[in-house]
N, C-alpha and C. Protein backbone atom coordinates (compact mmCIF):
# COMPACT_ATOMS: atom_id res chain seq x y z
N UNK A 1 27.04 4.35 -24.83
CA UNK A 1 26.37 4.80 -23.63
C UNK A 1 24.89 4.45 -23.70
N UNK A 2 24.33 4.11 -22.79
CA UNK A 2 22.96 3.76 -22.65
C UNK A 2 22.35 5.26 -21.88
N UNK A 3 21.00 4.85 -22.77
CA UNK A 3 20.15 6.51 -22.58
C UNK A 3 19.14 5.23 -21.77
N UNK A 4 18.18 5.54 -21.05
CA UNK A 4 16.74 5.21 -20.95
C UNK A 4 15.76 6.48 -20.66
N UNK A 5 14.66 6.11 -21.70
CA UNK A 5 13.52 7.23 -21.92
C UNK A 5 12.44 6.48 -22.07
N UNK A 6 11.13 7.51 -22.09
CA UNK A 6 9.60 7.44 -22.72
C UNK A 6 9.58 7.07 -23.79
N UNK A 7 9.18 6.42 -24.50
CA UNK A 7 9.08 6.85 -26.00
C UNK A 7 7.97 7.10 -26.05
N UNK A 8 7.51 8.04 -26.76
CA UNK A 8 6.14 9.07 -26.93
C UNK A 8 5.96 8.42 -28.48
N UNK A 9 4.40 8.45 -28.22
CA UNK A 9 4.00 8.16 -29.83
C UNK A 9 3.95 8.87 -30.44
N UNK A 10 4.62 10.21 -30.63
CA UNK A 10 4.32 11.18 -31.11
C UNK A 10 5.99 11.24 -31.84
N UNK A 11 6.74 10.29 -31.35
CA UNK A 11 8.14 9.76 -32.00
C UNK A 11 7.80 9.63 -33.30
N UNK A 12 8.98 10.34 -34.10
CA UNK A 12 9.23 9.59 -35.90
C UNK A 12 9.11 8.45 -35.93
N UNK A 13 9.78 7.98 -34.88
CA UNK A 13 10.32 6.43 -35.49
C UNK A 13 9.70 5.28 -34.28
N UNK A 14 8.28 5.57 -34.05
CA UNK A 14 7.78 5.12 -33.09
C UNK A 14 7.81 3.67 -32.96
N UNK A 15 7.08 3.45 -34.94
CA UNK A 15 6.71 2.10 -34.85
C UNK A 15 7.99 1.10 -35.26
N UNK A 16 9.09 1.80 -35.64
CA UNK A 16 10.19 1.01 -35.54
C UNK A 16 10.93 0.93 -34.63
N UNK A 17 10.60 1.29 -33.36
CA UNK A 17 11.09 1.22 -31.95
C UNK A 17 10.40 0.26 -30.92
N UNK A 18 8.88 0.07 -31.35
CA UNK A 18 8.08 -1.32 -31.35
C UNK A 18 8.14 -2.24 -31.64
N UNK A 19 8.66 -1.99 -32.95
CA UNK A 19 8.91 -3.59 -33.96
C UNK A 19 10.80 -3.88 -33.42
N UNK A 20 11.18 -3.41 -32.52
CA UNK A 20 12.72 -3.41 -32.13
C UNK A 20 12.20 -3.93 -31.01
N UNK A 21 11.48 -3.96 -30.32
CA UNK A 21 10.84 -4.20 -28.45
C UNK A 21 10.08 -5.31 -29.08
N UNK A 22 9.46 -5.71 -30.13
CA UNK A 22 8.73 -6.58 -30.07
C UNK A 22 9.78 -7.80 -31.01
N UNK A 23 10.83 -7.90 -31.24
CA UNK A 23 11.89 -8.42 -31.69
C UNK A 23 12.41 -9.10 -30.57
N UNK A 24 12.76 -8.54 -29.54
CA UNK A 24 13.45 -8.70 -28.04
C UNK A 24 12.71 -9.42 -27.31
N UNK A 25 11.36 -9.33 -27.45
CA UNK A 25 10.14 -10.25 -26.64
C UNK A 25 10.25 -11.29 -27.48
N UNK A 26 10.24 -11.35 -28.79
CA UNK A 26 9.50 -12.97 -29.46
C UNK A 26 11.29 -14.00 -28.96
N UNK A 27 12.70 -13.19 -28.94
CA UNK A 27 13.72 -13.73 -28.30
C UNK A 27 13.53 -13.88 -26.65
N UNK A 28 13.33 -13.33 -25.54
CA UNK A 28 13.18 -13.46 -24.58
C UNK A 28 12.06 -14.01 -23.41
N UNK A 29 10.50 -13.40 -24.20
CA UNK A 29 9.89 -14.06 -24.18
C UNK A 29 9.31 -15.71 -24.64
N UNK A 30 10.13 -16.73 -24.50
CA UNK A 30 9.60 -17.82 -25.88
C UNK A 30 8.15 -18.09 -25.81
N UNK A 31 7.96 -18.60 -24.40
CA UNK A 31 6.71 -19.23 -24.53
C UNK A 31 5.33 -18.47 -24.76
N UNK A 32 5.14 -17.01 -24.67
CA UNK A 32 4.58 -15.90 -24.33
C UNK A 32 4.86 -14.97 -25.12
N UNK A 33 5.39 -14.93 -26.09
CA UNK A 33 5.80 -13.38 -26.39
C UNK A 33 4.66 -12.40 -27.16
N UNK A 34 4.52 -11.41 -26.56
CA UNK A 34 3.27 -10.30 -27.52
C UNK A 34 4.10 -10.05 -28.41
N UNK A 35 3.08 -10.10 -29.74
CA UNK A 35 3.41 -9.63 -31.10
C UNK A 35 3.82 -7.83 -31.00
N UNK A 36 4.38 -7.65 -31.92
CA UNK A 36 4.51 -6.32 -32.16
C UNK A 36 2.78 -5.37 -32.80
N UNK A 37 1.77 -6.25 -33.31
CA UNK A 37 0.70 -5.42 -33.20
C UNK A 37 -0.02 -5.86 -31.90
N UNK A 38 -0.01 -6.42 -30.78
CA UNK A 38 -0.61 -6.49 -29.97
C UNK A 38 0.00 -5.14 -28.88
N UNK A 39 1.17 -4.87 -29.01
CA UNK A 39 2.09 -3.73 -28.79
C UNK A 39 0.96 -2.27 -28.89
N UNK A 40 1.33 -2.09 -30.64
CA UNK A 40 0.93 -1.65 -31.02
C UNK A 40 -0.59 -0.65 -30.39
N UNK A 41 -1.56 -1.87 -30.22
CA UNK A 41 -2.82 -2.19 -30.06
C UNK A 41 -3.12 -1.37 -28.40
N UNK A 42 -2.00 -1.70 -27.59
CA UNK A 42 -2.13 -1.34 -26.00
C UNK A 42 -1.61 0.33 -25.99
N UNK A 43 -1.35 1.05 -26.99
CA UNK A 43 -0.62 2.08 -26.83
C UNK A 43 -2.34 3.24 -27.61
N UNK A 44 -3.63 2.27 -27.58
CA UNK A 44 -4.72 3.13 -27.66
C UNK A 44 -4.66 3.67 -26.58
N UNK A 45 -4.30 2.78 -25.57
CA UNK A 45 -4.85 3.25 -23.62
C UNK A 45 -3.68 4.57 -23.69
N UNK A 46 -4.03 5.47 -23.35
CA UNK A 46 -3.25 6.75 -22.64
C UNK A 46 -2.65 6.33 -21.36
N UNK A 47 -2.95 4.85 -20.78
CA UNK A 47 -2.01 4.75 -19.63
C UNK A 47 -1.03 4.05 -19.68
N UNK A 48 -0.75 3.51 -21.20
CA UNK A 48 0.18 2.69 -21.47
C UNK A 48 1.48 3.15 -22.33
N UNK A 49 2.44 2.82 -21.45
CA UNK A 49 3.83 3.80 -21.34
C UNK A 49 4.73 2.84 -22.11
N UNK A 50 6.16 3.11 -22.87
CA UNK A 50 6.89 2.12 -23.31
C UNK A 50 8.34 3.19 -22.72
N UNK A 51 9.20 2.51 -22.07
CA UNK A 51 10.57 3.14 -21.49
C UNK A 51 11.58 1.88 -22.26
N UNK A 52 12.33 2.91 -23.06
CA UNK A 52 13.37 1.97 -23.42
C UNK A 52 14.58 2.33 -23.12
N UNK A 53 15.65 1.19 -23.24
CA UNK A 53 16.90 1.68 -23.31
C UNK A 53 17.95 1.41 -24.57
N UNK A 54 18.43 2.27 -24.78
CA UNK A 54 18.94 2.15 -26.16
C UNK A 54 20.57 2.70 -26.09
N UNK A 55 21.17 2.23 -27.08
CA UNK A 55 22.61 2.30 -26.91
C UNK A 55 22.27 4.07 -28.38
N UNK A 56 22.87 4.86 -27.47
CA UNK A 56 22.91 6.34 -28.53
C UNK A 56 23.89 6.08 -29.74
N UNK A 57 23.01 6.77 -30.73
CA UNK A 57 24.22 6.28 -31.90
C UNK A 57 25.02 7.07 -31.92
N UNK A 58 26.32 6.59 -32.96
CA UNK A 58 27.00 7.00 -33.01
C UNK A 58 27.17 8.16 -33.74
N UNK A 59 26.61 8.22 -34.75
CA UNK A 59 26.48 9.16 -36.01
C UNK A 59 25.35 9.89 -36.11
N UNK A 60 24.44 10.77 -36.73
CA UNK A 60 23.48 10.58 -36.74
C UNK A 60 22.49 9.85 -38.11
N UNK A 61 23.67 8.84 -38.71
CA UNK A 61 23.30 8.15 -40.40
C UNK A 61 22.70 6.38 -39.40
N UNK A 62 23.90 6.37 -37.95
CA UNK A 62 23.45 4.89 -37.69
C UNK A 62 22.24 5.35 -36.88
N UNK A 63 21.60 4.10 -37.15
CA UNK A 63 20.15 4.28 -36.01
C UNK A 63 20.66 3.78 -34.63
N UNK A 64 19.61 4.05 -33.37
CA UNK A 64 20.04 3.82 -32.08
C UNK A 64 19.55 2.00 -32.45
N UNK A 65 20.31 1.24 -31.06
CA UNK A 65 20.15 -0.03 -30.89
C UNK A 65 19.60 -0.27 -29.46
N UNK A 66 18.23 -0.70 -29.68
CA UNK A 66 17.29 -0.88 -28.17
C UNK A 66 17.86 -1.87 -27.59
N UNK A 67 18.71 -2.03 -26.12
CA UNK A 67 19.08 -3.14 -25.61
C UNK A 67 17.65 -3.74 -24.68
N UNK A 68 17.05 -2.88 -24.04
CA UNK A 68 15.19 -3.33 -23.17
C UNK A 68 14.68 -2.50 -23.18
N UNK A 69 13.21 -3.11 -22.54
CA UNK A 69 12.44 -2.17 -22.34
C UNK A 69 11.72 -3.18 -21.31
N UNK A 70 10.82 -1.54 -20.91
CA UNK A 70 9.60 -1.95 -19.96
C UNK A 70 8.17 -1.11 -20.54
N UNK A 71 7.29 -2.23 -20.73
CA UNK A 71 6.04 -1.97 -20.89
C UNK A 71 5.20 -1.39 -19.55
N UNK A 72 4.46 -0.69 -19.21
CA UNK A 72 3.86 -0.87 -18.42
C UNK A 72 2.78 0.26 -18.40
N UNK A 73 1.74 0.27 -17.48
CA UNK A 73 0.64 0.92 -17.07
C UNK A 73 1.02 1.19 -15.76
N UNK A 74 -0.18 2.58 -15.84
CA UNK A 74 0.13 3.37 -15.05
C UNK A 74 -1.56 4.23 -14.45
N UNK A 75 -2.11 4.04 -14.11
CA UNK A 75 -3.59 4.31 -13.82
C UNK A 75 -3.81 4.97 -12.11
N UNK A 76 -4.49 6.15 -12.13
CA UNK A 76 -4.60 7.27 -10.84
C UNK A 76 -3.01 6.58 -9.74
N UNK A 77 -3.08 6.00 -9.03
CA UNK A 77 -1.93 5.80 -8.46
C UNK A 77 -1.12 4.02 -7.87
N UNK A 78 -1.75 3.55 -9.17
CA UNK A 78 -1.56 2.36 -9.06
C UNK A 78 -0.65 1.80 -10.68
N UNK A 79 0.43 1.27 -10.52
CA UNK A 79 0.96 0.91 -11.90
C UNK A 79 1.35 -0.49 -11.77
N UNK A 80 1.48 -0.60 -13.31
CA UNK A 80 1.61 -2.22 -13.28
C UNK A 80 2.42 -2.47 -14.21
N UNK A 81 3.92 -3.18 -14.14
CA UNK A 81 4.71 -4.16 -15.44
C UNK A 81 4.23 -4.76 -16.21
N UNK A 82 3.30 -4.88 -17.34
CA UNK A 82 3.07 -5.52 -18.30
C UNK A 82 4.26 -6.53 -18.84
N UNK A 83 5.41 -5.83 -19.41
CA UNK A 83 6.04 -6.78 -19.88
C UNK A 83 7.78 -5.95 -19.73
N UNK A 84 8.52 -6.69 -19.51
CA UNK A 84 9.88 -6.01 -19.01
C UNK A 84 10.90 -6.82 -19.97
N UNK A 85 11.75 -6.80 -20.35
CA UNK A 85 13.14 -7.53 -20.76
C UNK A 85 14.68 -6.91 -21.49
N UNK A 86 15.62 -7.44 -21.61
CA UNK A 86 16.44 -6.68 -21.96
C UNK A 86 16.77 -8.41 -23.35
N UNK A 87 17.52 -7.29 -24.31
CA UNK A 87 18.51 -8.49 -25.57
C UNK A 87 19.17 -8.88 -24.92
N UNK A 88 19.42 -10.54 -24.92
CA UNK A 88 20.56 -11.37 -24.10
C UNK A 88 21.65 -10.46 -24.72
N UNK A 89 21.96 -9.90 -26.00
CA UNK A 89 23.43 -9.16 -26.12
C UNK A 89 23.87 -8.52 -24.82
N UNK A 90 22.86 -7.98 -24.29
CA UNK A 90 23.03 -6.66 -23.45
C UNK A 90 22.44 -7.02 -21.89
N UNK A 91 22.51 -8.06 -21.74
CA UNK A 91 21.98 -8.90 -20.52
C UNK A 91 22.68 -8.94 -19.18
N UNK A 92 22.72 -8.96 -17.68
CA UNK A 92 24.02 -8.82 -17.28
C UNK A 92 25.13 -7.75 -17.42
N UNK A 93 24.90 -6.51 -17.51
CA UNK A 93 24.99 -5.24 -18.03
C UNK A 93 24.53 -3.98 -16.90
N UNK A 94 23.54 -4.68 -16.26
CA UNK A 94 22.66 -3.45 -15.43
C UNK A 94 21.34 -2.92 -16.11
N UNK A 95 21.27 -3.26 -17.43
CA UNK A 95 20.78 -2.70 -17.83
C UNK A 95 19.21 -2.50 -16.91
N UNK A 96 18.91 -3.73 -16.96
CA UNK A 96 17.53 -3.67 -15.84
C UNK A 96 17.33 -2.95 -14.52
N UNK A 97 18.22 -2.78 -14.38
CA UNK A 97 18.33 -1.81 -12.97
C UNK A 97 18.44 -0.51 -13.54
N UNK A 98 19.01 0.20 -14.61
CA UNK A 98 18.93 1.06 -14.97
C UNK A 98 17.06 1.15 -15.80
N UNK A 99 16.49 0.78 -16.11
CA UNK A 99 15.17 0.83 -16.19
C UNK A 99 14.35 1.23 -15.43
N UNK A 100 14.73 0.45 -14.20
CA UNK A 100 13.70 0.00 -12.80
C UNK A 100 14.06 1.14 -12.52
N UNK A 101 15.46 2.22 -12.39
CA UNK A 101 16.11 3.47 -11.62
C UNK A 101 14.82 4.67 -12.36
N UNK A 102 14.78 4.60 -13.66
CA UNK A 102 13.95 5.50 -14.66
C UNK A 102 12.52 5.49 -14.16
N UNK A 103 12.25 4.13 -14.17
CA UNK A 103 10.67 3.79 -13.99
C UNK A 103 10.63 4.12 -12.61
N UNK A 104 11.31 4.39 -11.42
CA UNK A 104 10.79 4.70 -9.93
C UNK A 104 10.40 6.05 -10.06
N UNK A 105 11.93 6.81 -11.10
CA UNK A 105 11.62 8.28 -11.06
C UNK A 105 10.32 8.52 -11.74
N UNK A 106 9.83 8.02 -12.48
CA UNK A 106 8.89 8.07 -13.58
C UNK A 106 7.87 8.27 -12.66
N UNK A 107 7.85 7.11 -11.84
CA UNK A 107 6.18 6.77 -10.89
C UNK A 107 6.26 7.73 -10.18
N UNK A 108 6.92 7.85 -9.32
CA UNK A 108 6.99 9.06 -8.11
C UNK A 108 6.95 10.24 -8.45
N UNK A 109 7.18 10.47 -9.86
CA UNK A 109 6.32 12.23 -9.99
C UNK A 109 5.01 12.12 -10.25
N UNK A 110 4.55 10.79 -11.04
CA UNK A 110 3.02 10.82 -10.78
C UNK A 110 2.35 10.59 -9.63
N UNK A 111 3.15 10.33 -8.64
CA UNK A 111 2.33 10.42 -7.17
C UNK A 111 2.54 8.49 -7.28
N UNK A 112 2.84 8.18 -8.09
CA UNK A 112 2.30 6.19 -7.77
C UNK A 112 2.33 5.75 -6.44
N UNK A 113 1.69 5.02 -5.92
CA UNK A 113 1.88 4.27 -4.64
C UNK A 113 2.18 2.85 -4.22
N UNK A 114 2.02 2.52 -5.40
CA UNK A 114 2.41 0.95 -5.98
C UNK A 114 2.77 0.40 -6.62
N UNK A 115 3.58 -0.21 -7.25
CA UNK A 115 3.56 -1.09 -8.58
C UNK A 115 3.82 -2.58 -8.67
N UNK A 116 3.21 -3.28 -9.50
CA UNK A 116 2.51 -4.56 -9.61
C UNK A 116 3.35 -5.22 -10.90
N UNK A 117 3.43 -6.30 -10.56
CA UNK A 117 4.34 -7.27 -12.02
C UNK A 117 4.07 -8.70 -11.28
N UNK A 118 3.70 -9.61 -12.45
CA UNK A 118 3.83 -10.75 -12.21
C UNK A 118 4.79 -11.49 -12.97
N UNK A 119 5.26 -12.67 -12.62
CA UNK A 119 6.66 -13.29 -13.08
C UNK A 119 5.88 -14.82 -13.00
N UNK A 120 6.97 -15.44 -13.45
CA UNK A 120 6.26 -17.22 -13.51
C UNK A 120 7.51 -17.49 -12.29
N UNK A 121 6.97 -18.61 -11.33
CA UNK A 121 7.78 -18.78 -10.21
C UNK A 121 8.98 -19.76 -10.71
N UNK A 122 8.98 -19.96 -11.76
CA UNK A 122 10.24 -20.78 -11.97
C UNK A 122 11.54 -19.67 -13.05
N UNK A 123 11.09 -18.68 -12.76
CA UNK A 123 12.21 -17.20 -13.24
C UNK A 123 13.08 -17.11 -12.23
N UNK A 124 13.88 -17.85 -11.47
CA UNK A 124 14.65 -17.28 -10.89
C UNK A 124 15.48 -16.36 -10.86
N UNK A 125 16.08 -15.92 -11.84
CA UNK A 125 17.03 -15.16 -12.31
C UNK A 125 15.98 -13.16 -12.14
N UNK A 126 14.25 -13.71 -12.63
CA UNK A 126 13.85 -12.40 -12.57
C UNK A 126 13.64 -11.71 -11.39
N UNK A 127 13.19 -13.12 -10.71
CA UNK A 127 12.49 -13.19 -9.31
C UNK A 127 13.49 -12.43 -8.20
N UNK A 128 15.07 -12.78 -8.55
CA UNK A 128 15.81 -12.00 -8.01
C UNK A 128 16.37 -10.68 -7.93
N UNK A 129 16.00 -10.34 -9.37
CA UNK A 129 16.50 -8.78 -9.88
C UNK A 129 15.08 -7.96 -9.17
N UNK A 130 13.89 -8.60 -8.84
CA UNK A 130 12.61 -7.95 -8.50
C UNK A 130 12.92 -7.75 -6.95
N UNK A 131 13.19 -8.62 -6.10
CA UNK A 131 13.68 -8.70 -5.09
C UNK A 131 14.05 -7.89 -4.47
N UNK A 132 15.61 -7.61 -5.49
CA UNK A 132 16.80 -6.81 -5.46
C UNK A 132 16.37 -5.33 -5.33
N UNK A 133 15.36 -5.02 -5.72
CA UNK A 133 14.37 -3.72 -6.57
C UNK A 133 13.68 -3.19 -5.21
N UNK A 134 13.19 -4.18 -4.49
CA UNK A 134 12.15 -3.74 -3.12
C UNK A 134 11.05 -4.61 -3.40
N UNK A 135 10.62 -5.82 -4.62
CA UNK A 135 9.62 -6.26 -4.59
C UNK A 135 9.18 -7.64 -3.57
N UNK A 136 7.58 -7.35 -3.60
CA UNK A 136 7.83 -8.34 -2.61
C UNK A 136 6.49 -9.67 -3.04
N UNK A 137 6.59 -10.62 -2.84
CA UNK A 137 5.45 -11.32 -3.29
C UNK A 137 4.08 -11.44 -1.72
N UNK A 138 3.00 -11.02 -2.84
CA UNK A 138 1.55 -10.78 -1.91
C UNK A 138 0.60 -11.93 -2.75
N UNK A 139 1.06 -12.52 -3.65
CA UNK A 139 0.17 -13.72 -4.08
C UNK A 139 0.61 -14.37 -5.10
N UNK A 140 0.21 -15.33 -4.97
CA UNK A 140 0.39 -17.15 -5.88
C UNK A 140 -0.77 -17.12 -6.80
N UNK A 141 -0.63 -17.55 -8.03
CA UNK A 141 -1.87 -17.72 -8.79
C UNK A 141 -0.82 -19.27 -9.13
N UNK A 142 -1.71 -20.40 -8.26
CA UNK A 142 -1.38 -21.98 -9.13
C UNK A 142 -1.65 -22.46 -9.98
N UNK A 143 -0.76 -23.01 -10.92
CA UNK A 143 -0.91 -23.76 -12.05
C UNK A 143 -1.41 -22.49 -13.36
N UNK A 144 -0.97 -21.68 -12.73
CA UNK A 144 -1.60 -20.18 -13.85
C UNK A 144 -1.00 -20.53 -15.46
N UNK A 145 0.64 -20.38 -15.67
CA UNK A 145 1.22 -20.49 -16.93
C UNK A 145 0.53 -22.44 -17.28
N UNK A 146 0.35 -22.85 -18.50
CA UNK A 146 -0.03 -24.31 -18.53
C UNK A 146 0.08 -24.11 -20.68
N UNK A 147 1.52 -24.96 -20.73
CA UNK A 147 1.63 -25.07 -21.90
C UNK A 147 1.02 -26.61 -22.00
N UNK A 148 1.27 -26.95 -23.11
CA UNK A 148 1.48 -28.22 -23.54
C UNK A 148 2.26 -29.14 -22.87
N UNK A 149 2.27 -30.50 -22.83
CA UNK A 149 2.96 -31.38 -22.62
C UNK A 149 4.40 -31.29 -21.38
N UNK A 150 3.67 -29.97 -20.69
CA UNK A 150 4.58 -29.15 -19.86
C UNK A 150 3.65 -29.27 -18.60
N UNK A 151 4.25 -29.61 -17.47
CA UNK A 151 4.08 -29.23 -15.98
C UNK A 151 3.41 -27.68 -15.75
N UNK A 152 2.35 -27.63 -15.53
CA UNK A 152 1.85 -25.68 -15.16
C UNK A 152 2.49 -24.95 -13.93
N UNK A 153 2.80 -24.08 -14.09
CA UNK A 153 3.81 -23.17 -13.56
C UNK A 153 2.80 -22.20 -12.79
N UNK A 154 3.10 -21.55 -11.46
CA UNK A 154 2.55 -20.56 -10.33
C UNK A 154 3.16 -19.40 -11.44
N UNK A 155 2.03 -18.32 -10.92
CA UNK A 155 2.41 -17.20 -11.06
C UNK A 155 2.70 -16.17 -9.71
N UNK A 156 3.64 -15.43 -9.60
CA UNK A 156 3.78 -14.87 -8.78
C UNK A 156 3.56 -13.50 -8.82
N UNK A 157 2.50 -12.80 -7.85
CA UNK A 157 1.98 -11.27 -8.07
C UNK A 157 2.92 -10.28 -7.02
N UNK A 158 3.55 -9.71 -7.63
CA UNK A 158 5.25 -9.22 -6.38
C UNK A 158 4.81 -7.51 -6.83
N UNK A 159 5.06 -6.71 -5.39
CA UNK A 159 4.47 -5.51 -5.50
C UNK A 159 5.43 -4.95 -4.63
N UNK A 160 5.77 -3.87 -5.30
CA UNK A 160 6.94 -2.53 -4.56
C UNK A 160 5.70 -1.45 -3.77
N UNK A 161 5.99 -1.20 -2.77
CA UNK A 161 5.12 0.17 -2.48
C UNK A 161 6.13 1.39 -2.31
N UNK A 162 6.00 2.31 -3.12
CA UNK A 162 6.57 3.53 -3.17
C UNK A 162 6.71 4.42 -1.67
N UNK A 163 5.67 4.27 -0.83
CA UNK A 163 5.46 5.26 0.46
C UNK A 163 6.78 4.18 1.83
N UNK A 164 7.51 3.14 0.96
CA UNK A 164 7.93 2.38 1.83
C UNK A 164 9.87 3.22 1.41
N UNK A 165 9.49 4.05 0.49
CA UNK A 165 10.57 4.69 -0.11
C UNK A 165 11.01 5.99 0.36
N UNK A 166 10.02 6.43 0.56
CA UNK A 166 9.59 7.98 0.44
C UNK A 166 10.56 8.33 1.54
């Protein structure tokens, strides 16, 4: 069964629930992925939240297994996706929709009125689950992503408004 929660730093097993989210990014993220101390590092800000989802163990000897998470901020009534993904194990699952279900309830008791995520425009696959969600795109940043020996990629700034819910 999949749980999704907060994880509070005030968790036992905080930083091995980081180094499990930051495992899932260096796989999902390739070109981009934040380290597990850059993780780390964003969880000084008091507005920076980590919601994971994790398969409950079985026992209490096995440890839980994080299938995603969502990074994000959250500031007076404006929030923002930092970084979102689920383990291809567990991909195609729902799992992301079960996140996005947590994270609406999440925002809307803090009053949020917005929330903000950017994606690279050649994500189709994300671009659609955001879509799917209520998001909507309000701006292009061109040629934003620019690897190496690679074509530079738009970024797309896609924003849900909560009062369009209410």
């Amino acid at each position: 069964m999949t749980v999704i929660q907060n994880l509070s730093k005030d968790t036992q097993n905080f930083r091995e629930v980081v180094q499990a989210v930051a495992a899932i990014e260096s796989i999902v993220q390739l070109q981009d992925a934040w380290s597990y101390q850059a993780m780390i590092d964003l969880f000084e800000q008091d507005s920076v939240h980590l919601l994971i989802a994790y398969e409950s163990a079985e026992s209490a000897e096995s440890a839980a297994v994080v299938q995603g998470y969502c990074l994000y901020q959250s500031v007076f009534e404006q929030a923002e996706i930092l970084r979102i993904g689920t383990h291809p194990d567990y991909q195609r699952r729902g799992i992301a929709s079960q996140i996005f279900a947590q994270l609406h309830l999440v925002l809307r008791d803090k009053q949020v009125d917005s929330l903000l995520l950017e994606v690279r425009a050649d994500n189709a696959p994300a671009i659609a689950l955001y879509k799917q969600q209520g998001f909507e795109v309000i701006h292009q940043r061109k040629n934003y992503y620019q690897l190496a020996q690679k074509p530079a990629v738009d970024a797309l700034i896609m924003q849900l408004t909560y009062r369009d819910f209410k």
